[in-house]
C-alpha atoms as a PDB file:
ATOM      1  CA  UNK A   1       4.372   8.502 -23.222  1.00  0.00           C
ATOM      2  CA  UNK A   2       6.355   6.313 -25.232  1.00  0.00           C
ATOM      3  CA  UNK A   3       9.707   4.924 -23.529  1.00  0.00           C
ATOM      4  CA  UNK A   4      12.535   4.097 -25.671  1.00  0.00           C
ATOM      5  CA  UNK A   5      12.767   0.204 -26.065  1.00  0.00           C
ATOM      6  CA  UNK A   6      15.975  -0.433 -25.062  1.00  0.00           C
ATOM      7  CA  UNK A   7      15.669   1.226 -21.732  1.00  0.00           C
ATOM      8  CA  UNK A   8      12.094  -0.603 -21.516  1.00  0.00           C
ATOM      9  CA  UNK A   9      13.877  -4.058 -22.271  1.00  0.00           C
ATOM     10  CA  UNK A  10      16.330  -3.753 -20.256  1.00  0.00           C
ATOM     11  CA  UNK A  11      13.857  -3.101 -17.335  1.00  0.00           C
ATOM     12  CA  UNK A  12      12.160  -6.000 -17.784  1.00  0.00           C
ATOM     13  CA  UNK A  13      15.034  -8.347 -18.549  1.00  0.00           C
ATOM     14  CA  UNK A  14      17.386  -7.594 -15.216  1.00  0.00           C
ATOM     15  CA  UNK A  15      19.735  -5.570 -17.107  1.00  0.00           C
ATOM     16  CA  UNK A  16      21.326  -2.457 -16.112  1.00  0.00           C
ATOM     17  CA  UNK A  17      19.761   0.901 -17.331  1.00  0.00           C
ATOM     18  CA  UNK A  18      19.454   4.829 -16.461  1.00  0.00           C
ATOM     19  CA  UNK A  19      16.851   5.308 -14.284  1.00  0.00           C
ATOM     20  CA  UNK A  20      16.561   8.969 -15.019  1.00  0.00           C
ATOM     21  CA  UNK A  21      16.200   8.615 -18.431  1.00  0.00           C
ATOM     22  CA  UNK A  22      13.721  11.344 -18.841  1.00  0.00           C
ATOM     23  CA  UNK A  23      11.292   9.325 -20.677  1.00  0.00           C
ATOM     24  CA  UNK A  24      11.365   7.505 -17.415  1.00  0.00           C
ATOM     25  CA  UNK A  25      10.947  10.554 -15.247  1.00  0.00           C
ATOM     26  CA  UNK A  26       8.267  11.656 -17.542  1.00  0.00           C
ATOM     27  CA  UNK A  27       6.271   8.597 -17.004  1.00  0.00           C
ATOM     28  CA  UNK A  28       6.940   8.145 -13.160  1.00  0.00           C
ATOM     29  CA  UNK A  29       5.219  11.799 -13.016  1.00  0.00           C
ATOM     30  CA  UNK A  30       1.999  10.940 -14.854  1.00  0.00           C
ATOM     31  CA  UNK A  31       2.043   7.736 -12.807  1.00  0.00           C
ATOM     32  CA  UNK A  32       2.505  10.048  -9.468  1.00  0.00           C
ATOM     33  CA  UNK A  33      -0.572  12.510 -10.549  1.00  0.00           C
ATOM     34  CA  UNK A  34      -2.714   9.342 -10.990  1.00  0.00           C
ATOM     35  CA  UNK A  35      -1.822   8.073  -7.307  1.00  0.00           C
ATOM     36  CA  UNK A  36      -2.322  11.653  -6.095  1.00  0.00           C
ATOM     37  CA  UNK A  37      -5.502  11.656  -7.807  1.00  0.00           C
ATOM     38  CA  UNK A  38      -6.769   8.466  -6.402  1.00  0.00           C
ATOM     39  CA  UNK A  39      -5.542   9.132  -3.043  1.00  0.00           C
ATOM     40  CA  UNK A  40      -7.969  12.518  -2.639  1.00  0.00           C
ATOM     41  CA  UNK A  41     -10.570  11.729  -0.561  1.00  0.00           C
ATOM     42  CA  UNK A  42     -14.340  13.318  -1.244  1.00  0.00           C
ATOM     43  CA  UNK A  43     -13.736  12.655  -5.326  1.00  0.00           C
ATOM     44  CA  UNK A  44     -16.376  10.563  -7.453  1.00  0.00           C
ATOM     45  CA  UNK A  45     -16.199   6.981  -7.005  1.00  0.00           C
ATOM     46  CA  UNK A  46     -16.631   6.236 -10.828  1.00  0.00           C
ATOM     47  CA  UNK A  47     -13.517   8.624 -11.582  1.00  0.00           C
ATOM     48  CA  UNK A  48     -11.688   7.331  -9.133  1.00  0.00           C
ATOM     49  CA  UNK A  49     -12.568   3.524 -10.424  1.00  0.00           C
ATOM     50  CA  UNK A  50     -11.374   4.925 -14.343  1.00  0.00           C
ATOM     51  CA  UNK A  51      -8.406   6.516 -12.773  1.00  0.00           C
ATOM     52  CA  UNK A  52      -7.581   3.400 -10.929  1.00  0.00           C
ATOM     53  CA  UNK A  53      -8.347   1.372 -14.454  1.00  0.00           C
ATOM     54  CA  UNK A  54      -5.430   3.647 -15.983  1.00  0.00           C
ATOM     55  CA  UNK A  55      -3.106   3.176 -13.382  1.00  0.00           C
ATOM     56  CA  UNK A  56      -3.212  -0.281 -13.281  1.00  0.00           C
ATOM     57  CA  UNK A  57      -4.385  -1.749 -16.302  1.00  0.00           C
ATOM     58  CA  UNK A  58      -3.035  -5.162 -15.511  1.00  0.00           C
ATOM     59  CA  UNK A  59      -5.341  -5.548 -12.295  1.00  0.00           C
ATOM     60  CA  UNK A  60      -8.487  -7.036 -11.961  1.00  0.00           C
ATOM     61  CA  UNK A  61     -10.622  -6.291  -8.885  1.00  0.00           C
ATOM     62  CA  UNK A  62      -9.015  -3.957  -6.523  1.00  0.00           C
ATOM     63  CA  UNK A  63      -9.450  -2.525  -3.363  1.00  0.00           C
ATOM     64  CA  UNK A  64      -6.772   0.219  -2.364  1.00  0.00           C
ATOM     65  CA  UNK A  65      -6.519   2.009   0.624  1.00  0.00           C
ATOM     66  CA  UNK A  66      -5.050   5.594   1.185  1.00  0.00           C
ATOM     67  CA  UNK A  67      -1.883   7.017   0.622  1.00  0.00           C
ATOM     68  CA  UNK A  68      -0.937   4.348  -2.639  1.00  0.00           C
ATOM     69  CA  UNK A  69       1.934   5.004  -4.419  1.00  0.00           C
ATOM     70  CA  UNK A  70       3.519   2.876  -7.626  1.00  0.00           C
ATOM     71  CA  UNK A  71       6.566   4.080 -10.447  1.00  0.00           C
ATOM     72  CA  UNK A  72       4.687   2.936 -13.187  1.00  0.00           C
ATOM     73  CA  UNK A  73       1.255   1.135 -12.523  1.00  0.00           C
ATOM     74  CA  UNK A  74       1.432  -0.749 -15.840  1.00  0.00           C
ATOM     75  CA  UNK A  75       4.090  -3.393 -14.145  1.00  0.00           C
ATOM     76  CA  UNK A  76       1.675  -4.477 -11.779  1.00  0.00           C
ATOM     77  CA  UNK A  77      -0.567  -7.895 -12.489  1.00  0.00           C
ATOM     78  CA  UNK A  78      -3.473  -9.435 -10.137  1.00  0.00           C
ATOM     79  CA  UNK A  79      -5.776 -11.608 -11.228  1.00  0.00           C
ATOM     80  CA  UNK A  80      -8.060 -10.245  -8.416  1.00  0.00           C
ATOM     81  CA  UNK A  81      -9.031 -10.199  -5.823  1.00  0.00           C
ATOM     82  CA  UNK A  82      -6.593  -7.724  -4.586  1.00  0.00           C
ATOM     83  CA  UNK A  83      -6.858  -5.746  -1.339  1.00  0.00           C
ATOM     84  CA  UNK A  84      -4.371  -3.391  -0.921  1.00  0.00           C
ATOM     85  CA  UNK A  85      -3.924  -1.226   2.922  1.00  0.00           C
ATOM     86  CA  UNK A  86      -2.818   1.978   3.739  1.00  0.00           C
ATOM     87  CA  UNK A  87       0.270   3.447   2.920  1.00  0.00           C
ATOM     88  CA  UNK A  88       1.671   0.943   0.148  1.00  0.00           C
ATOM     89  CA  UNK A  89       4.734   1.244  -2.058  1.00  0.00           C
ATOM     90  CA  UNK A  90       4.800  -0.910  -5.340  1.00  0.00           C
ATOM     91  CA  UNK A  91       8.319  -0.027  -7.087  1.00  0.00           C
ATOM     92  CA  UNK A  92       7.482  -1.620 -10.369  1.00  0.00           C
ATOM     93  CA  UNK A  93      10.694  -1.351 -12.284  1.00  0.00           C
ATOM     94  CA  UNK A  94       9.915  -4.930 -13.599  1.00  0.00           C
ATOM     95  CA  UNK A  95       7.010  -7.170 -13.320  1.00  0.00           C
ATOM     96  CA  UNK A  96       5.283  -7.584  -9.973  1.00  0.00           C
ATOM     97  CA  UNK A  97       2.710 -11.576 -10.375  1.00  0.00           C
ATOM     98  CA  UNK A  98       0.418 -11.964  -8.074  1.00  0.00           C
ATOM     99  CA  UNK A  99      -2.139 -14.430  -8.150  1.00  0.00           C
ATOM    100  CA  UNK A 100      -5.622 -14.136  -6.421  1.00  0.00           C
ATOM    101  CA  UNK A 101      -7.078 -13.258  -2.873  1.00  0.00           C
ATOM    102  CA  UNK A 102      -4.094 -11.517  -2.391  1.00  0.00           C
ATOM    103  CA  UNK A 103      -3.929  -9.168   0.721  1.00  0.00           C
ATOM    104  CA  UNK A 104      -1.485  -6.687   1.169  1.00  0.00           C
ATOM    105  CA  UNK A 105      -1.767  -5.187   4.980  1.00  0.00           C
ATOM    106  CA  UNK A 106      -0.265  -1.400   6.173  1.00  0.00           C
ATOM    107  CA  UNK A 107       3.185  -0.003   5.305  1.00  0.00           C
ATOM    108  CA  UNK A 108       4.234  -2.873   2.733  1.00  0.00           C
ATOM    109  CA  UNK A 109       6.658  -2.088   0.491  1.00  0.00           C
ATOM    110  CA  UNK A 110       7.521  -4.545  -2.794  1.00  0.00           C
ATOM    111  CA  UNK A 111      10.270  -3.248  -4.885  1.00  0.00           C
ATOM    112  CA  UNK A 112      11.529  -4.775  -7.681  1.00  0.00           C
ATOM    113  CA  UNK A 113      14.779  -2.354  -8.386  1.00  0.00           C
ATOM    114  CA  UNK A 114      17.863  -2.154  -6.909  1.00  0.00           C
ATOM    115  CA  UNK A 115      20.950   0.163  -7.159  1.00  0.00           C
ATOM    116  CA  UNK A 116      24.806  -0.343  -7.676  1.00  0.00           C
ATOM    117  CA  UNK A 117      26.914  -0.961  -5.061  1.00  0.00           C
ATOM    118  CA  UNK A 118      29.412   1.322  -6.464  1.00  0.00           C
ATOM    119  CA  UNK A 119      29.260   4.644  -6.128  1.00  0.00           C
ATOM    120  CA  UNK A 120      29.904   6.631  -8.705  1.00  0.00           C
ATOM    121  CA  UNK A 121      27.336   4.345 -10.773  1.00  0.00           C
ATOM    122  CA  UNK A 122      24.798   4.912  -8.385  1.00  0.00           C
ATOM    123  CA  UNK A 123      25.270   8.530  -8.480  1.00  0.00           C
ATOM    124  CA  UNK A 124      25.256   7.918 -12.034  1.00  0.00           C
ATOM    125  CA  UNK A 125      21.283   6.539 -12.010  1.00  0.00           C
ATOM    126  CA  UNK A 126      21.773   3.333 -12.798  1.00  0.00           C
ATOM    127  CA  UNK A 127      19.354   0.564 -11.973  1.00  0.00           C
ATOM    128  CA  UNK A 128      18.514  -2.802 -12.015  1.00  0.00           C
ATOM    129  CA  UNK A 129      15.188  -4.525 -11.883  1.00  0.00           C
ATOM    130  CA  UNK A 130      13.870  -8.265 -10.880  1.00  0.00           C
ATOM    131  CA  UNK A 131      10.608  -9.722 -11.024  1.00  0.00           C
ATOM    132  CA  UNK A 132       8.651 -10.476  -8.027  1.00  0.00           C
ATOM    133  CA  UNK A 133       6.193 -12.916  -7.480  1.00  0.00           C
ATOM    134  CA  UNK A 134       3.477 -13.683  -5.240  1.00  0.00           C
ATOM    135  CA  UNK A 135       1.502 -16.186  -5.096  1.00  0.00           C
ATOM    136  CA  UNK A 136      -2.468 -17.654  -4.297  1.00  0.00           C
ATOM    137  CA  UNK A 137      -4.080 -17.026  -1.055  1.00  0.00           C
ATOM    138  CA  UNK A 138      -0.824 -15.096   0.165  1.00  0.00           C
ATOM    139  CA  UNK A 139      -1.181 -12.261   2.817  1.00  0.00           C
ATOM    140  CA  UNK A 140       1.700  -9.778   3.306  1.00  0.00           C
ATOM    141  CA  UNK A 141       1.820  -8.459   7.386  1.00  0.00           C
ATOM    142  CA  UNK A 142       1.743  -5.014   8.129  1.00  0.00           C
ATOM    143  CA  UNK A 143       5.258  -3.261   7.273  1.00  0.00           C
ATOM    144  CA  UNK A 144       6.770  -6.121   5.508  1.00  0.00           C
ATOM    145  CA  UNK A 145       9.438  -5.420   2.793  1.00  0.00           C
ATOM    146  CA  UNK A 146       9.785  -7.711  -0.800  1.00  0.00           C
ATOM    147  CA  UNK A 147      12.815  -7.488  -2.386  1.00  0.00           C
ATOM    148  CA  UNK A 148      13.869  -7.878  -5.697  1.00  0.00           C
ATOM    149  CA  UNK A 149      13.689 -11.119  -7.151  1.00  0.00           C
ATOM    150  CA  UNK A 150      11.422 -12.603  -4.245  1.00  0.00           C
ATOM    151  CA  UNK A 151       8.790 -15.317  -4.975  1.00  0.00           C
ATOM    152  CA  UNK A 152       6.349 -16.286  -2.414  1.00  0.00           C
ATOM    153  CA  UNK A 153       4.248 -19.309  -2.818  1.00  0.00           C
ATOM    154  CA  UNK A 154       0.446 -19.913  -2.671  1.00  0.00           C
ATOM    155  CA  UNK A 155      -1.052 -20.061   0.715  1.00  0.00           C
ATOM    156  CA  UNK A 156       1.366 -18.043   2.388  1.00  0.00           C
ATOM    157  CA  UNK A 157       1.072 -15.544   5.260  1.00  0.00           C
ATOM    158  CA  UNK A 158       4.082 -13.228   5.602  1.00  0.00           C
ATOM    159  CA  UNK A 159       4.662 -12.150   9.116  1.00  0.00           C
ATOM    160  CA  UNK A 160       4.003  -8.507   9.996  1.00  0.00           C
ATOM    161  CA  UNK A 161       7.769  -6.943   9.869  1.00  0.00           C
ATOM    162  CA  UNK A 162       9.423  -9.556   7.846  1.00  0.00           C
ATOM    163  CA  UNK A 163      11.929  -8.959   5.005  1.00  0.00           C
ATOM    164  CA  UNK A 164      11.436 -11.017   2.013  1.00  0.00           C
ATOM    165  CA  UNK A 165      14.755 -12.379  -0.040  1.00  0.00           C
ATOM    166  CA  UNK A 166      14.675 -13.878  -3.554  1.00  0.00           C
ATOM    167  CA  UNK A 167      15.784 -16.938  -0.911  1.00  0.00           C
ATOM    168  CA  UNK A 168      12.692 -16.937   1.504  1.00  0.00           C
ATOM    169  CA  UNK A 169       9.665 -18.903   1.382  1.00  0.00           C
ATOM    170  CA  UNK A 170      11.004 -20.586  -1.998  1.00  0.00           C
END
C-alpha cells in the first residue's frame, strides 16, 4: 500500500494531516491483521518470526509478548535487543528510536500523535505526530504512558505508572 507523500511527510515532519485518509486506514488495517496474526497463540514459530519481520522491519531482535498492537509497524526502530510485555500500544504516527536492551514492561503505551484541541478539527481527523525517543539500557514500568515528543536518555528506568512529557527525563 502506497500512501500519498504529502500525507506521509507531513507525518513524519510534525505537521498537521488527515488521519483518515483512507490510504491511511488502509494501511492501519493490514498493520492490525499482522498484530492479530502474531498475537494467536498455537501458530508456527517461523511464521510468526516472518510475520513479525513484516511488521516491523526496522527492528532487530525482538521479543513480544501477547496482545501487541502498533498503527503502522514500519515507524518503529530498535537496534535490539528489544523485549516487549503484554498488552503494548506503539502509536507510530512518526518515528519511535530506541536504542538497545530496551525493556518495555505490561500496559505501556508510547504514542507519538496527538489531536486538535479544537473541536470541529478533531472531529474533522486531523492529526499531528512527534518523534519519540528512547534511549540505551532504558526500562519502561508497567503501565507507563510516552507522549509525543518525549526523549528518554540512556540508562534510564521509568517508574511503573509514570507519564512521560517531551519535558521529563531530558
Amino acid at each position: 500500500m502506497e500512501i500519498p507523500k504529502d500525507v506521509w511527510q507531513a507525518m513524519q515532519h510534525g505537521d498537521w494531516y488527515l488521519g483518515n485518509a483512507s490510504e491511511l486506514q488502509l494501511l492501519r488495517q493490514h498493520t492490525s491483521q499482522l498484530c492479530w496474526f502474531i498475537n494467536q497463540p498455537n501458530h508456527n514459530e517461523q511464521a510468526r518470526k516472518e510475520a513479525l519481520q513484516q511488521l516491523l522491519p526496522n527492528v532487530v531482535n525482538v521479543e513480544i509478548g501477547a496482545h501487541f498492537a502498533c498503527d503502522f509497524g514500519i515507524n518503529i526502530f530498535c537496534n535490539g535487543p528489544l523485549l516487549v510485555k503484554h498488552n503494548v500500544v506503539i502509536l507510530d504516527h512518526n518515528k519511535v528510536n530506541m536504542g538497545s536492551h530496551v525493556v518495555i514492561e505490561e500496559g505501556v503505551v508510547i504514542a507519538t500523535v496527538t489531536h486538535p484541541l479544537e473541536e470541529q478539527k478533531r472531529k474533522a481527523g486531523w492529526q499531528q505526530a512527534h518523534a519519540i525517543h528512547i534511549g540505551n539500557h532504558v526500562t519502561l514500568g508497567a503501565h507507563c504512558s510516552v507522549l509525543p515528543g518525549a526523549s528518554i536518555p540512556d540508562n534510564t528506568t521509568v517508574p511503573a505508572g509514570t507519564v512521560v512529557t517531551k519535558s521529563m527525563y531530558a
